[in-house]
PDB file of N, CA and C in Angstrom:
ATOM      1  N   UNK A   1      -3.372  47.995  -8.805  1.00  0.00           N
ATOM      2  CA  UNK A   1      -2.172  47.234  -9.037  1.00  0.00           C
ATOM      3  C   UNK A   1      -0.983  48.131  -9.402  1.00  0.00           C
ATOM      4  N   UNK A   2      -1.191  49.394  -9.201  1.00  0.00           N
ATOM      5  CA  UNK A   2      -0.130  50.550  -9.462  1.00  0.00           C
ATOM      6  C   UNK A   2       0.231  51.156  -8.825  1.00  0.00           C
ATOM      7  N   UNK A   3       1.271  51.825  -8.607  1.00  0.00           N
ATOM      8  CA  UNK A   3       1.386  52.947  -7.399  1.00  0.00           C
ATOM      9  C   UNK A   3       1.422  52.413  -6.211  1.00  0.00           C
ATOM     10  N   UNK A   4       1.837  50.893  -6.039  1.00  0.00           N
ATOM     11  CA  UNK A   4       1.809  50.786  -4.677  1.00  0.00           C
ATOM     12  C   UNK A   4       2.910  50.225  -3.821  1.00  0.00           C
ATOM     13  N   UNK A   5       2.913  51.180  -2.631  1.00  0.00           N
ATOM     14  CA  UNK A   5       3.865  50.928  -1.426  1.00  0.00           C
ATOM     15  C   UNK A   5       3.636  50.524  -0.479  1.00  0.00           C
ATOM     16  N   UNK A   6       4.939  49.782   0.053  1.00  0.00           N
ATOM     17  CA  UNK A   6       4.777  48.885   1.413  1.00  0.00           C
ATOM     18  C   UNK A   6       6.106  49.226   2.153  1.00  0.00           C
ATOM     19  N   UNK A   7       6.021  49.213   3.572  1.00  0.00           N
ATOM     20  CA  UNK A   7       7.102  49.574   4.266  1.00  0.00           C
ATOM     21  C   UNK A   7       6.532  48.408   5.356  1.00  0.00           C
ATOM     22  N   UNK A   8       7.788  47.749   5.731  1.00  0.00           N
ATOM     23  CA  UNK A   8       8.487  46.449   6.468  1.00  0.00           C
ATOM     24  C   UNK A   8       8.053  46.938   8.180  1.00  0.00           C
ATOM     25  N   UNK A   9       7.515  46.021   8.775  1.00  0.00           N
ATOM     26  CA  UNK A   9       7.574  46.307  10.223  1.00  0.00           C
ATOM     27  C   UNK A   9       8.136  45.032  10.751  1.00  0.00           C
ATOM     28  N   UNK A  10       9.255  45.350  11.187  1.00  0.00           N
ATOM     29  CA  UNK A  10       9.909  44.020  12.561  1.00  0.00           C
ATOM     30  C   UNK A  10      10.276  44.291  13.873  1.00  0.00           C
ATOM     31  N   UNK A  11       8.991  43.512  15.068  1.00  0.00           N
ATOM     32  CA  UNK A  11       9.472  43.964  16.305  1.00  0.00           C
ATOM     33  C   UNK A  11       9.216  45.223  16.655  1.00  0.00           C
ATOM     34  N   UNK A  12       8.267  46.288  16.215  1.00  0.00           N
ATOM     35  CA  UNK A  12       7.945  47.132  15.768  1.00  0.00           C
ATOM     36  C   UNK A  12       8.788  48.629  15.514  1.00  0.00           C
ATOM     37  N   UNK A  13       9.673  48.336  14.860  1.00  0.00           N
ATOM     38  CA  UNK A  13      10.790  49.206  13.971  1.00  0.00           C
ATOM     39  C   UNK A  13      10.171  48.954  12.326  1.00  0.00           C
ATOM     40  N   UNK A  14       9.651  50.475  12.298  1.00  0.00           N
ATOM     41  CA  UNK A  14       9.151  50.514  10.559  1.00  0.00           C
ATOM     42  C   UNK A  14      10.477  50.751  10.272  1.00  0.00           C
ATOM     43  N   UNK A  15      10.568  50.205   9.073  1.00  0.00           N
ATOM     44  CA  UNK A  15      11.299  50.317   7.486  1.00  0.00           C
ATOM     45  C   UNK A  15      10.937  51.772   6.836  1.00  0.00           C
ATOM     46  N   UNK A  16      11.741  51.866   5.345  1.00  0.00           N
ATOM     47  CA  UNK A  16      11.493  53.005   5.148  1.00  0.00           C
ATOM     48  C   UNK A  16      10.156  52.352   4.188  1.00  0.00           C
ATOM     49  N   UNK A  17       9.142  53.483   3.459  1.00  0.00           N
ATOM     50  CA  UNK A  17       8.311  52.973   2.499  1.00  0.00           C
ATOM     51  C   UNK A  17       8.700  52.759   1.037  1.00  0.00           C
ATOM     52  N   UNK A  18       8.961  51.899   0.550  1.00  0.00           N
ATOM     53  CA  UNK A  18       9.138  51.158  -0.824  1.00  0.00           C
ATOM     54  C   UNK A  18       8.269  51.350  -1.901  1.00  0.00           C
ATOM     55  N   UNK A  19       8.291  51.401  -3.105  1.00  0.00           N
ATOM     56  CA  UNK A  19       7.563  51.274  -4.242  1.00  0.00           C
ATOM     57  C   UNK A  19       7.502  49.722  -4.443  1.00  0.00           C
ATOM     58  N   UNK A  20       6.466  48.957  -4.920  1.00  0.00           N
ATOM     59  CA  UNK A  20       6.597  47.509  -5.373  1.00  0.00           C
ATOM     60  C   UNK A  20       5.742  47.788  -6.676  1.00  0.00           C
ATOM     61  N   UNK A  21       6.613  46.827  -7.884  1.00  0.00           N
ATOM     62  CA  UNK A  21       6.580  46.907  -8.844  1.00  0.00           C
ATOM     63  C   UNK A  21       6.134  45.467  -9.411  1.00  0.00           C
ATOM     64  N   UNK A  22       5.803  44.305  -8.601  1.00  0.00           N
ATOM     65  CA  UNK A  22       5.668  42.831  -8.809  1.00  0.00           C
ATOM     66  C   UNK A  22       4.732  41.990  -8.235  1.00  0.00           C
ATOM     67  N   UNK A  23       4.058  41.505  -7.985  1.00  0.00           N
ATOM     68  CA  UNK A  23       3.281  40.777  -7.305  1.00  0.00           C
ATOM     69  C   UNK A  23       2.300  41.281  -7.110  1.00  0.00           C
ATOM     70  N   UNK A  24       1.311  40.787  -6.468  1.00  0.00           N
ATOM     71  CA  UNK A  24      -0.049  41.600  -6.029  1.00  0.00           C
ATOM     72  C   UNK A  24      -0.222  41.471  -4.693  1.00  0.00           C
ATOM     73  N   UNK A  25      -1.224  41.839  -4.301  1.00  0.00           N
ATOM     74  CA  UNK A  25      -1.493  42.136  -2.828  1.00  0.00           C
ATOM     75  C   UNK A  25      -1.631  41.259  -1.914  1.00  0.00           C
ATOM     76  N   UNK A  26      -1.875  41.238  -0.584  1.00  0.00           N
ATOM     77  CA  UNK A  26      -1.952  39.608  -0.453  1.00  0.00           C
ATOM     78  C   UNK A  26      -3.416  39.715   0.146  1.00  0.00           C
ATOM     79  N   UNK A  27      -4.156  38.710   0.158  1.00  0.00           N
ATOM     80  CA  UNK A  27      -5.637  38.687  -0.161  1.00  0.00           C
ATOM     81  C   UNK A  27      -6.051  39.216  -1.445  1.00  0.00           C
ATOM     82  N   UNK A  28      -5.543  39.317  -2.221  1.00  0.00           N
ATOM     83  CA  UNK A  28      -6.551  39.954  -3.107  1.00  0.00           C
ATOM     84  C   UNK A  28      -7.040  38.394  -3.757  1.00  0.00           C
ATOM     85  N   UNK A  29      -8.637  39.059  -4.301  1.00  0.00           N
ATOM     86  CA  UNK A  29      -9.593  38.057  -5.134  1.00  0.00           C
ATOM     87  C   UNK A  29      -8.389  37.122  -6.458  1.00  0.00           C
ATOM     88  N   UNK A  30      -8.014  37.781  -7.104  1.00  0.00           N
ATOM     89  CA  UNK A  30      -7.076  37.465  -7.912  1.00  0.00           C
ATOM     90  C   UNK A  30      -5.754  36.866  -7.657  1.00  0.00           C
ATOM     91  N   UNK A  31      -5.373  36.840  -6.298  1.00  0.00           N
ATOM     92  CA  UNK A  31      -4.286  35.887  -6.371  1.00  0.00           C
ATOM     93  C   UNK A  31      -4.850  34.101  -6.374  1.00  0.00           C
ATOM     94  N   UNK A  32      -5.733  33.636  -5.876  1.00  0.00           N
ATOM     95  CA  UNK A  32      -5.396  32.512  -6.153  1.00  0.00           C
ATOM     96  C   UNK A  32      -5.544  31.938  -8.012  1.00  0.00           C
ATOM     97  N   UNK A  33      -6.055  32.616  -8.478  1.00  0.00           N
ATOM     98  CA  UNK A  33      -6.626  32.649  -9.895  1.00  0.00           C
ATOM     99  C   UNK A  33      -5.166  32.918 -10.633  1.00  0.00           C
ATOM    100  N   UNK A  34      -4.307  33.714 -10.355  1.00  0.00           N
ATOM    101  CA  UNK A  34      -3.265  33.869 -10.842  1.00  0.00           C
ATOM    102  C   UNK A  34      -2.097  32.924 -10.217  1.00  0.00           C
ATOM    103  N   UNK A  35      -1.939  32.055  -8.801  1.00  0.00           N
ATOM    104  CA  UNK A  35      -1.450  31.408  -8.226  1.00  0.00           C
ATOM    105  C   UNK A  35      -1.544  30.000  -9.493  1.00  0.00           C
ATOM    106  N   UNK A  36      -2.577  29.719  -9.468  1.00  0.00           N
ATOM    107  CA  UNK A  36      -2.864  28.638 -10.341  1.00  0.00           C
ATOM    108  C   UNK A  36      -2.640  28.811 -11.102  1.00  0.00           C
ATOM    109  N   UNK A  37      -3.035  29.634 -11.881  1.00  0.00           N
ATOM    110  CA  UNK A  37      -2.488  29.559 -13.796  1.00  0.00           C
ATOM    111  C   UNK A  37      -1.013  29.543 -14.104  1.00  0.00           C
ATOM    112  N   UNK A  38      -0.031  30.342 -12.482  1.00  0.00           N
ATOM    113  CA  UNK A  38       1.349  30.350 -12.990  1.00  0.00           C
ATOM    114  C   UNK A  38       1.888  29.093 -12.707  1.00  0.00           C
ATOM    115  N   UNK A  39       1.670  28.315 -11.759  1.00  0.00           N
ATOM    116  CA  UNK A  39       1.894  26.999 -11.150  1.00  0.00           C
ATOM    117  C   UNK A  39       1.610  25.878 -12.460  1.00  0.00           C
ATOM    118  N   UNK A  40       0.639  25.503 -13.172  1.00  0.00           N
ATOM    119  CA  UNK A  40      -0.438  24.821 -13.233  1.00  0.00           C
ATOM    120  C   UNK A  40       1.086  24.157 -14.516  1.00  0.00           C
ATOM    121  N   UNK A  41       1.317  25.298 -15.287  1.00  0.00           N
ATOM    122  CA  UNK A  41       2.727  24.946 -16.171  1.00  0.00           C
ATOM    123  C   UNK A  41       4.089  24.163 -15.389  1.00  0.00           C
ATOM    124  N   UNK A  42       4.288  24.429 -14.508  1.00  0.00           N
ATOM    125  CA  UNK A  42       5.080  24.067 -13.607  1.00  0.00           C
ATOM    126  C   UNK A  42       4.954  21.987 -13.258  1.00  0.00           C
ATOM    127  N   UNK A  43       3.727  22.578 -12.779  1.00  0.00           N
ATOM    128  CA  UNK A  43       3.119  21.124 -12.625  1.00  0.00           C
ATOM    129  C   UNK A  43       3.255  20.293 -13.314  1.00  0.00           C
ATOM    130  N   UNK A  44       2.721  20.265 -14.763  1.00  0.00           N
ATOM    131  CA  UNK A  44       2.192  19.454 -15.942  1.00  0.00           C
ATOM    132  C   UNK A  44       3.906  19.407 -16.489  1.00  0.00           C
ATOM    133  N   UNK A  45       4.728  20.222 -16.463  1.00  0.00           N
ATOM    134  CA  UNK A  45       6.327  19.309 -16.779  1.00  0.00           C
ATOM    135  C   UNK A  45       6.522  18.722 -15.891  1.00  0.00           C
ATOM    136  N   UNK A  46       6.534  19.225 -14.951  1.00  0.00           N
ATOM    137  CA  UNK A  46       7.631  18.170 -13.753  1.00  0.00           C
ATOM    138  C   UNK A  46       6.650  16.206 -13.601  1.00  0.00           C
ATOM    139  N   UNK A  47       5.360  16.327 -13.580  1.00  0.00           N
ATOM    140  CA  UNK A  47       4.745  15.218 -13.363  1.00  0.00           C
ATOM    141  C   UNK A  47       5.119  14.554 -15.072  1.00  0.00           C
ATOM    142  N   UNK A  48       5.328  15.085 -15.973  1.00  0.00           N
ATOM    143  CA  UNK A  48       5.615  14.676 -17.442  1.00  0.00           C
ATOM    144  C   UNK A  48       7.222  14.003 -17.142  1.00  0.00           C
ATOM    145  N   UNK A  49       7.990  14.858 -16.508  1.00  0.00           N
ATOM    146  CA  UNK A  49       9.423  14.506 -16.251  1.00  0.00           C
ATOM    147  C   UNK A  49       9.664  13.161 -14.965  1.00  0.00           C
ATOM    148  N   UNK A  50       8.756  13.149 -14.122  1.00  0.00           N
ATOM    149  CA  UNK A  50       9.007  12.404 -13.018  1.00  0.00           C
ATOM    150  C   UNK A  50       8.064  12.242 -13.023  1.00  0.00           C
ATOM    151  N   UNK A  51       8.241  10.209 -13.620  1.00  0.00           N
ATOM    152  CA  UNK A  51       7.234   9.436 -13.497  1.00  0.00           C
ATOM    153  C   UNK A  51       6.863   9.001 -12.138  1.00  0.00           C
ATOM    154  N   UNK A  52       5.453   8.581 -12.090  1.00  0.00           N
ATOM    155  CA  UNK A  52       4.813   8.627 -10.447  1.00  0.00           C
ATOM    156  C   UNK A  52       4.809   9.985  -9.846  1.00  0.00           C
ATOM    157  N   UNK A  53       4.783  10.631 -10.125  1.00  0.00           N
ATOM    158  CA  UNK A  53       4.667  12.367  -9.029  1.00  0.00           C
ATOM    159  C   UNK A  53       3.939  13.048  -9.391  1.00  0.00           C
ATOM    160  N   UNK A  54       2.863  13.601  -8.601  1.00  0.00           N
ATOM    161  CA  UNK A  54       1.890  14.473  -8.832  1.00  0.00           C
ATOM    162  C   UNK A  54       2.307  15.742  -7.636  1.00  0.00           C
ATOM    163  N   UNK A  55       1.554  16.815  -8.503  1.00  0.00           N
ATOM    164  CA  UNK A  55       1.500  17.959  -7.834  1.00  0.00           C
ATOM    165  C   UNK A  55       0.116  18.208  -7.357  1.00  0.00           C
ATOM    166  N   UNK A  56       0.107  18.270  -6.319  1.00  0.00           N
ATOM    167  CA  UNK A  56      -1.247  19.075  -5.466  1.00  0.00           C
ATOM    168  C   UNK A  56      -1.052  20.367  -4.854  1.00  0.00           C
ATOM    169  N   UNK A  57      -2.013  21.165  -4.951  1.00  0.00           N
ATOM    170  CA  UNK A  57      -2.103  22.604  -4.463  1.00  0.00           C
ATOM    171  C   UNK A  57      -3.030  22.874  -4.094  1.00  0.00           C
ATOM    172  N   UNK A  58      -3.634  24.220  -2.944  1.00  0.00           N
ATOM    173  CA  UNK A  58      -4.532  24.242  -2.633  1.00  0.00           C
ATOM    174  C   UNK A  58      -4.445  25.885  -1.710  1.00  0.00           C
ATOM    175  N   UNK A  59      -5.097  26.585  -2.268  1.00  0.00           N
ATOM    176  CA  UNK A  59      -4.744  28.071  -2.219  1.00  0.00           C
ATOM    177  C   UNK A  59      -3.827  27.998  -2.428  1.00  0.00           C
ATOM    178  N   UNK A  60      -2.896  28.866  -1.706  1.00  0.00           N
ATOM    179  CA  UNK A  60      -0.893  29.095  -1.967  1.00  0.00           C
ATOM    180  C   UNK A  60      -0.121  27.913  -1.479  1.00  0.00           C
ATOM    181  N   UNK A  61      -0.650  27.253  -1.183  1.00  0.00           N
ATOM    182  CA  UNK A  61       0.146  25.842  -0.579  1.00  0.00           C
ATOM    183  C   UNK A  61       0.302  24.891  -1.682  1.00  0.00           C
ATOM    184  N   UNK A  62       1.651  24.390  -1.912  1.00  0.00           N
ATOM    185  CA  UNK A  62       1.759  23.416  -3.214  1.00  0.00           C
ATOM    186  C   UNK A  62       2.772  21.833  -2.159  1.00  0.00           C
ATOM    187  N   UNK A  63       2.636  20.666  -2.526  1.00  0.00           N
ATOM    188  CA  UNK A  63       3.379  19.863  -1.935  1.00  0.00           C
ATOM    189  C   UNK A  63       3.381  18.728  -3.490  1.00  0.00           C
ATOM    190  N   UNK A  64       4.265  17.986  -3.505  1.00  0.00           N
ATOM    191  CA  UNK A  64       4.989  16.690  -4.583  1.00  0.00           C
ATOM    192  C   UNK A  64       4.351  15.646  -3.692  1.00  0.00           C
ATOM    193  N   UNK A  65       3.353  14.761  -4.757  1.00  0.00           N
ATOM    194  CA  UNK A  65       3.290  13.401  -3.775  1.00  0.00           C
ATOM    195  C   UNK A  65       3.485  11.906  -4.693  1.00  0.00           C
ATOM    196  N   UNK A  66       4.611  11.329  -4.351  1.00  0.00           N
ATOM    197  CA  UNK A  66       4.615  10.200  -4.518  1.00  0.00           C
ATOM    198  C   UNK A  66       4.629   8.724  -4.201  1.00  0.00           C
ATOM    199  N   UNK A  67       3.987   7.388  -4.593  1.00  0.00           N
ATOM    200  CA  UNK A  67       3.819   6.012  -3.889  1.00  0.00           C
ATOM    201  C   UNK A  67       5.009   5.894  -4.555  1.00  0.00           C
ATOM    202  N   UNK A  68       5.281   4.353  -3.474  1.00  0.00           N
ATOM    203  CA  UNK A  68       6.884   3.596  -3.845  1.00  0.00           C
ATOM    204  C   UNK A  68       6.688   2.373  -3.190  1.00  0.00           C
ATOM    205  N   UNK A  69       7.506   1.515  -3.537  1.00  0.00           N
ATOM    206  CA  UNK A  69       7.917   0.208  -2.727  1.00  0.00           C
ATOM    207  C   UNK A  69       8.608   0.373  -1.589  1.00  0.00           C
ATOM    208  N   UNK A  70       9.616   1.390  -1.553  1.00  0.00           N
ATOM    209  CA  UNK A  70      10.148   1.628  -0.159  1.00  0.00           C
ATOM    210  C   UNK A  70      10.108   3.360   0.400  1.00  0.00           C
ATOM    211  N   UNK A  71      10.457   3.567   1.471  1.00  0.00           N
ATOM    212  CA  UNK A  71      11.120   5.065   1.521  1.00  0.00           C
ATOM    213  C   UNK A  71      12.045   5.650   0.950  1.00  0.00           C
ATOM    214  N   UNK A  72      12.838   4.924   0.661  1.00  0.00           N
ATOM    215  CA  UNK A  72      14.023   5.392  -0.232  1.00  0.00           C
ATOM    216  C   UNK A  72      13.785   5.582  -1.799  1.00  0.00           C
ATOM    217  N   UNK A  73      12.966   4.936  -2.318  1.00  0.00           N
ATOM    218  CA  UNK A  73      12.256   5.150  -3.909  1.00  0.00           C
ATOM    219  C   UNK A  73      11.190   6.503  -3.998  1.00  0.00           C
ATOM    220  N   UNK A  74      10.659   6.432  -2.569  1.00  0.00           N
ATOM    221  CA  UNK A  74       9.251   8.024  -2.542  1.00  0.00           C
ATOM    222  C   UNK A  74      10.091   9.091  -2.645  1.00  0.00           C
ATOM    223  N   UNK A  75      11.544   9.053  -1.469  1.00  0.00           N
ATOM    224  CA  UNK A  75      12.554  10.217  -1.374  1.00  0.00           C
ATOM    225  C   UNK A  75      13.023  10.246  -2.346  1.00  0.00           C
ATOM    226  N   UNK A  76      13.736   9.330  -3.386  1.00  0.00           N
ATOM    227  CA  UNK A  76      14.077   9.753  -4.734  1.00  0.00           C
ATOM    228  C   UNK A  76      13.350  10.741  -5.162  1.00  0.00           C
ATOM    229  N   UNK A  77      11.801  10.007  -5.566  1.00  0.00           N
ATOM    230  CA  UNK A  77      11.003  10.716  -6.279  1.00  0.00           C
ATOM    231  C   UNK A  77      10.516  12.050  -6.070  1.00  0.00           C
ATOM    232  N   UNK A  78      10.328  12.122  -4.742  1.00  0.00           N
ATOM    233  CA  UNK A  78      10.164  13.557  -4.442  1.00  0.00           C
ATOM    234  C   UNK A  78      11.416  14.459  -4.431  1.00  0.00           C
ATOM    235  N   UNK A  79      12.732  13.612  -4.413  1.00  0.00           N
ATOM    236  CA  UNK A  79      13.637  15.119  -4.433  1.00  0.00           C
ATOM    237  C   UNK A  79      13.782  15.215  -5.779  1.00  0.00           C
ATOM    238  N   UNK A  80      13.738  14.806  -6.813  1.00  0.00           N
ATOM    239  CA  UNK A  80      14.006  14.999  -8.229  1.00  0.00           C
ATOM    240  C   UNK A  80      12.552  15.647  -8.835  1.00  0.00           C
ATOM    241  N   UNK A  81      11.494  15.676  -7.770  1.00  0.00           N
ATOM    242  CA  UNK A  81      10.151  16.356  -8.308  1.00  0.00           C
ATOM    243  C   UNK A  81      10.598  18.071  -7.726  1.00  0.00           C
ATOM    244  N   UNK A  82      10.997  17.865  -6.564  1.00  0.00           N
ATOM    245  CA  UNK A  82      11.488  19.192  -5.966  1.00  0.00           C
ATOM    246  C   UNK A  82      12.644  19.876  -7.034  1.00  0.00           C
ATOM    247  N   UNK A  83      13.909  18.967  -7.181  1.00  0.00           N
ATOM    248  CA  UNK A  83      14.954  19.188  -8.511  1.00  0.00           C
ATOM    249  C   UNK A  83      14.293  20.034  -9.289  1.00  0.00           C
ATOM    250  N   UNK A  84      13.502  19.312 -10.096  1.00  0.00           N
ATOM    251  CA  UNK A  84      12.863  19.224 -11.301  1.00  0.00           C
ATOM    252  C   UNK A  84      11.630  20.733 -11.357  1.00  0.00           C
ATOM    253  N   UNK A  85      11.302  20.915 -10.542  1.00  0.00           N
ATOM    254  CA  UNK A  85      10.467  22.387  -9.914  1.00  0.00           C
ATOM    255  C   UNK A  85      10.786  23.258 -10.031  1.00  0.00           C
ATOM    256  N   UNK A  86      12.464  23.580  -9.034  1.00  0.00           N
ATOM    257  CA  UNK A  86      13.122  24.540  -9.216  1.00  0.00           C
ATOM    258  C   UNK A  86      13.773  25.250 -10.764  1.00  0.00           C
ATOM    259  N   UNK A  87      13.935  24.148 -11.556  1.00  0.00           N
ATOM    260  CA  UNK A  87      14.597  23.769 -12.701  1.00  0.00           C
ATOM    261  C   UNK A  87      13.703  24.103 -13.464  1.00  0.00           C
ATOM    262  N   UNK A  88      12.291  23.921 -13.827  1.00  0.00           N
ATOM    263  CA  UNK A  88      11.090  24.649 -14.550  1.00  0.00           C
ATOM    264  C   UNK A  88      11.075  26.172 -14.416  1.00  0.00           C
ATOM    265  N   UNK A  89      10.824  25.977 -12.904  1.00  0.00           N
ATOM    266  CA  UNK A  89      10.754  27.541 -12.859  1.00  0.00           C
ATOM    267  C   UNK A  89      12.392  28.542 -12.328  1.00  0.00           C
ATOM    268  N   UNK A  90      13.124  28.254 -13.016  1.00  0.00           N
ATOM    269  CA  UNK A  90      14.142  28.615 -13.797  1.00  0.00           C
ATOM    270  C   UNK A  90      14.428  28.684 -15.246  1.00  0.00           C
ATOM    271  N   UNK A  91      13.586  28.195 -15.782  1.00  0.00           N
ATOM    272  CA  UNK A  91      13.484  27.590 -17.163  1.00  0.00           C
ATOM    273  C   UNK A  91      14.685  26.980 -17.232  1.00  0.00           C
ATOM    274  N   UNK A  92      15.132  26.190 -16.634  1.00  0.00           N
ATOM    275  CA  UNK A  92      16.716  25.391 -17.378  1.00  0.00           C
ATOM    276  C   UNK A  92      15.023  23.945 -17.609  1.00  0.00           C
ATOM    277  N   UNK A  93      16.175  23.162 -18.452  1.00  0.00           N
ATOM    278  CA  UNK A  93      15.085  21.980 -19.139  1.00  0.00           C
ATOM    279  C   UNK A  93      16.467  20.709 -19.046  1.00  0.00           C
ATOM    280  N   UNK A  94      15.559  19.782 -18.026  1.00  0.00           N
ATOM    281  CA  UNK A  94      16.155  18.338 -18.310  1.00  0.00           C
ATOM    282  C   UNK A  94      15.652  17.301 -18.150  1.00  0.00           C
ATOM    283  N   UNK A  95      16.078  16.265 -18.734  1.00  0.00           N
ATOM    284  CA  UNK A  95      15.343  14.889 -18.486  1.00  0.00           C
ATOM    285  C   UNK A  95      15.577  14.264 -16.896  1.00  0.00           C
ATOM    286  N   UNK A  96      14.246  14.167 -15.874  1.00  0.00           N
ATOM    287  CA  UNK A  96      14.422  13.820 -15.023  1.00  0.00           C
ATOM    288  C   UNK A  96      14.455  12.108 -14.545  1.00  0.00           C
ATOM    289  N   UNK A  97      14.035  11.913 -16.051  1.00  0.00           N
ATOM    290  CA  UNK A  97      13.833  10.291 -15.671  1.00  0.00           C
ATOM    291  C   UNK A  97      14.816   9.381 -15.088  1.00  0.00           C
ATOM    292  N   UNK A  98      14.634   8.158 -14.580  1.00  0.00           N
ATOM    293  CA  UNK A  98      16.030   7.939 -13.849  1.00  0.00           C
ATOM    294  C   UNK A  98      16.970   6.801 -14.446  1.00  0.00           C
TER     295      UNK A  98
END
């Protein structure tokens, strides 16, 4: 998890090689284990903040799901779960209720 570099290929024109200082590798055993534990906080406000909305995830894939009486009440709910996501993981803090 140290010392390690990555250099960009597009179209096959390498990049120069980079130091990365953040994240981990991709496949490694430990990302989904760490995927979840950073998410899992994320989750448990926003479904606390926006009633009816759950978060599901599944490896690196995360989606907002909510029931409604119409389409226009699910789209509320999911864009103020999406709102409300970005806004966690920003740490800004607000009441999403409506």
């Amino acid at each position: 998890m140290k010392d390690r570099r990555i250099r960009l290929v597009l179209d096959g024109v390498e990049g120069e090689i980079c130091g990365v200082q953040t994240g981990i590798p991709q496949g490694s055993p430990a990302a989904p284990i760490l995927f979840t534990t950073y998410l899992s906080g994320i989750f448990d406000e926003v479904e606390g903040m926006c009633e009816g909305v759950k978060a599901l995830s599944f490896a690196d894939d995360i989606s907002w799901w909510a029931d409604g009486k119409s389409d226009e009440e699910v789209a509320e709910k999911l864009s103020r779960a999406a709102g409300g996501g970005m806004r966690v993981g920003r740490k800004e803090r607000s009441d999403l209720r409506p």
